[in-house]
Protein backbone atom coordinates (compact mmCIF):
# COMPACT_ATOMS: atom_id res chain seq x y z
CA UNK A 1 -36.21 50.58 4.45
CA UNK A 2 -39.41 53.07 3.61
CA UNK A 3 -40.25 54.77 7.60
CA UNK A 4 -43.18 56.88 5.84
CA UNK A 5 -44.84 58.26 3.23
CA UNK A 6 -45.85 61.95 3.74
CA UNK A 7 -48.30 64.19 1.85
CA UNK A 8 -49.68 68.16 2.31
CA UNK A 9 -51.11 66.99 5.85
CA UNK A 10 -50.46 63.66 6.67
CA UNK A 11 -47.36 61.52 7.29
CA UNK A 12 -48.27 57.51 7.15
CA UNK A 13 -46.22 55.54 9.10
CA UNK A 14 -45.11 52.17 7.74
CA UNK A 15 -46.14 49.33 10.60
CA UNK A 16 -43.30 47.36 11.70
CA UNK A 17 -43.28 44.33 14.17
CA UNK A 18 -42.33 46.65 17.32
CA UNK A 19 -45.22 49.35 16.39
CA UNK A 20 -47.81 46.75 15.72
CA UNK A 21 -46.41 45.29 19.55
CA UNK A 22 -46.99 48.86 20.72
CA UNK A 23 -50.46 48.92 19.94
CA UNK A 24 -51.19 45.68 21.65
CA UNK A 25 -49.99 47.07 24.48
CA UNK A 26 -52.53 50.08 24.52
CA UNK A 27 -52.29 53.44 23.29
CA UNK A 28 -50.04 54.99 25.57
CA UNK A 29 -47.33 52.61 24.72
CA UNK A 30 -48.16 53.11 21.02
CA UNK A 31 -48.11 57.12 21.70
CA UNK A 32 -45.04 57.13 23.24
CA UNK A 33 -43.44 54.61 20.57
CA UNK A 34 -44.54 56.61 18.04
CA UNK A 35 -44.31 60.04 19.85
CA UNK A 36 -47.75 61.18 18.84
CA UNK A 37 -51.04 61.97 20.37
CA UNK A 38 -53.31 59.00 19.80
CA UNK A 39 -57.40 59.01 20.14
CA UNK A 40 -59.27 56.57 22.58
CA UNK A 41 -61.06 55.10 19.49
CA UNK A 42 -58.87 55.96 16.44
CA UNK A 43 -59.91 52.38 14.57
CA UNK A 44 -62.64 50.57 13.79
CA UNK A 45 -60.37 47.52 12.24
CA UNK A 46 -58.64 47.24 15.55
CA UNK A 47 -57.27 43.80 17.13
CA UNK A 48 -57.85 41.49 13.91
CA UNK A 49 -56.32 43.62 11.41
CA UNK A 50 -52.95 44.16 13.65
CA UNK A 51 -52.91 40.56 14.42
CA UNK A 52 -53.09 40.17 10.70
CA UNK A 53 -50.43 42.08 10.05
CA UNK A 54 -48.39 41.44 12.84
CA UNK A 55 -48.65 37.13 11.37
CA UNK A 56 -47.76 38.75 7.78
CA UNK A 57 -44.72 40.82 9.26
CA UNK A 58 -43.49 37.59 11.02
CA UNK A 59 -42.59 35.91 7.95
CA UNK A 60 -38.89 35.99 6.70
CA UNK A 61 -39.82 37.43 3.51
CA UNK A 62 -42.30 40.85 4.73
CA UNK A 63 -41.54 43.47 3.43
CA UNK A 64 -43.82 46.16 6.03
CA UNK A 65 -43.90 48.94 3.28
CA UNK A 66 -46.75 46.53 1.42
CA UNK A 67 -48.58 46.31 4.94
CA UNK A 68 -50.06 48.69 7.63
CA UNK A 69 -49.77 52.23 7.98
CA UNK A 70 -50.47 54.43 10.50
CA UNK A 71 -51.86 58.18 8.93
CA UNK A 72 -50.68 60.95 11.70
CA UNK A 73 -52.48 64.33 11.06
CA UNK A 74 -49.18 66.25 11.04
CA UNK A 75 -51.24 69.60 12.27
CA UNK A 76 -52.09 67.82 15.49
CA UNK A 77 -49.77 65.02 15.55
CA UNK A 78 -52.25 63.00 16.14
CA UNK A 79 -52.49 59.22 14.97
CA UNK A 80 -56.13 59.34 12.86
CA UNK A 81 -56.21 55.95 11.28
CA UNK A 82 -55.10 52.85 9.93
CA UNK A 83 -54.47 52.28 5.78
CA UNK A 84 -52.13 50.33 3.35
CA UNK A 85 -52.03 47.14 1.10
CA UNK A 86 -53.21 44.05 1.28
CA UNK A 87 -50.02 42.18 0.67
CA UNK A 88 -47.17 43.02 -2.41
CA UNK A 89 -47.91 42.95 -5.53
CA UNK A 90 -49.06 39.40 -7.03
CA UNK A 91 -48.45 37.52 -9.99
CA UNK A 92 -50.35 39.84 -12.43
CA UNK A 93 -48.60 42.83 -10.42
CA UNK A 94 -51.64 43.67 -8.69
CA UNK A 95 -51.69 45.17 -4.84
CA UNK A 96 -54.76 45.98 -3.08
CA UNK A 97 -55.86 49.23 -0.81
CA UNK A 98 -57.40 49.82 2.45
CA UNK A 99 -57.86 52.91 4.43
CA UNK A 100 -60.12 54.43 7.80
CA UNK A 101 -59.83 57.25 9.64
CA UNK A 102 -61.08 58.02 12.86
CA UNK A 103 -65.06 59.73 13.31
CA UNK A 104 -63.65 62.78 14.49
CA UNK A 105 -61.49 63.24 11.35
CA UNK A 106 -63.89 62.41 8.66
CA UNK A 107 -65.09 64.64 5.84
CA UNK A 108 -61.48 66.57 5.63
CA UNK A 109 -60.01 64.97 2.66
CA UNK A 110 -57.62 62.76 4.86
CA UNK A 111 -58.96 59.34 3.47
CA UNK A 112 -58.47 60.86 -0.22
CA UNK A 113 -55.14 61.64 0.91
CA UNK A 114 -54.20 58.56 2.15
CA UNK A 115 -55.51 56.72 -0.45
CA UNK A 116 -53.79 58.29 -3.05
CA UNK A 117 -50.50 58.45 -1.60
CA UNK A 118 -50.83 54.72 -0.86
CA UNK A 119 -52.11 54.62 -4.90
CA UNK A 120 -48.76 56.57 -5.72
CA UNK A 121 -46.29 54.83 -3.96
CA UNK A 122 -47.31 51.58 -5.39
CA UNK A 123 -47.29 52.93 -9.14
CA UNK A 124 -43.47 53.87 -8.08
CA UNK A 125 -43.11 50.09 -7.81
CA UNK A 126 -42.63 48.83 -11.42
CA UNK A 127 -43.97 45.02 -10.13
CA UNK A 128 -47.10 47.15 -9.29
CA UNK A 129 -49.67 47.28 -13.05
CA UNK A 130 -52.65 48.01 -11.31
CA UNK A 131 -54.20 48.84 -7.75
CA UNK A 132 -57.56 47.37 -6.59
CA UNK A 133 -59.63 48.05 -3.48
CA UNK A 134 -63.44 47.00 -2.29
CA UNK A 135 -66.10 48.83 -0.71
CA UNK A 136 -69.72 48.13 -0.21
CA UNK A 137 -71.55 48.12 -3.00
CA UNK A 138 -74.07 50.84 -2.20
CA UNK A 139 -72.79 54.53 -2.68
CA UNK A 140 -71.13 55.53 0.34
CA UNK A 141 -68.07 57.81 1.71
CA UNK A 142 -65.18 55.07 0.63
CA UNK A 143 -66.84 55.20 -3.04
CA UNK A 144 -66.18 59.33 -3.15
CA UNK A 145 -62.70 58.78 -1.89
CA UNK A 146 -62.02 55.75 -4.96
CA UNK A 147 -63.70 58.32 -7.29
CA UNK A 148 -61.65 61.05 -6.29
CA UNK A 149 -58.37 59.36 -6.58
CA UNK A 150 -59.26 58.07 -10.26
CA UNK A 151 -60.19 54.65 -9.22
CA UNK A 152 -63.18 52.87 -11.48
CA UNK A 153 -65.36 50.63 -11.04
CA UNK A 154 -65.31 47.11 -12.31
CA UNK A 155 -67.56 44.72 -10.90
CA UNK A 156 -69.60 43.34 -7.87
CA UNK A 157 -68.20 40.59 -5.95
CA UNK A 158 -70.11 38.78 -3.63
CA UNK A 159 -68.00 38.46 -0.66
CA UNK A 160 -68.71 35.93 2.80
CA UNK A 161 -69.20 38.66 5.46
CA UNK A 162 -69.96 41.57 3.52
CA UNK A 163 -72.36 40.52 0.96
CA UNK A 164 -71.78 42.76 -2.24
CA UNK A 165 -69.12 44.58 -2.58
């Protein structure tokens, strides 16, 4: 089973069941699972997204590398984020990105790098055809990062709790 993926400065950690218990038990359980630093507010997704993932990695038939990851700056060993897919890859071989990183490790390039090694790995898949991810509609920092890694747009959706994305 995949542990990681690891680029120039970051290795991602794939999210199993007993790291996504670790971080409901606080960061210092999580830090000393993981045996890295870990910042006091390090995501914004937080509680619903783990619970999320921890419901999707409690079915027989997860597989955690098409889940959560866990970006650690390997400089500072130092846990900066959350990213990874929105499920496998479905019927028309699609699979879906996310990615944050913490405030105090923005504007470095470490979302781009995420991003694309998340893109990467999933083109090594040959189930995956293409790879789709959403962002606000409105220029902003997560449209730069799709840009950068050679993402295009579509099309606006109109989603429930985001309006236009």
């Amino acid at each position: 089973m995949l542990k990681y993926l690891e680029t120039g400065r970051l290795k991602l950690i794939v999210c199993d069941l007993p790291i996504v218990e670790a971080f409901f038990a606080g960061n210092d359980t999580l830090s000393k699972h993981l045996g890295v630093s870990v910042l006091d507010n390090w995501t914004e997704f937080g509680e619903p997204a783990f619970k999320w993932t921890q419901d999707k990695l409690s079915l027989p038939e997860a597989e955690p590398q098409w889940w959560c990851y866990l970006p650690v700056y390997k400089a500072d060993n130092m846990l900066i984020g959350t990213c990874g897919y929105k499920g496998d890859p479905d019927e028309n071989g699609m699979v879906e990105i996310g990615y944050e990183i913490s405030a105090a490790y923005r504007n470095k390039g470490f979302a781009s790098e995420a991003a694309r090694a998340l893109i990467d790995h999933a083109f090594a898949n040959n189930k995956v055809k293409y790879v789709q991810a959403h962002t606000l509609a409105d220029e902003n920092a997560s449209t730069k990062v799709l840009k950068k890694c050679g993402m295009q747009f579509v099309k606006e959706l109109h989603d429930p709790e985001d309006g236009l994305i």
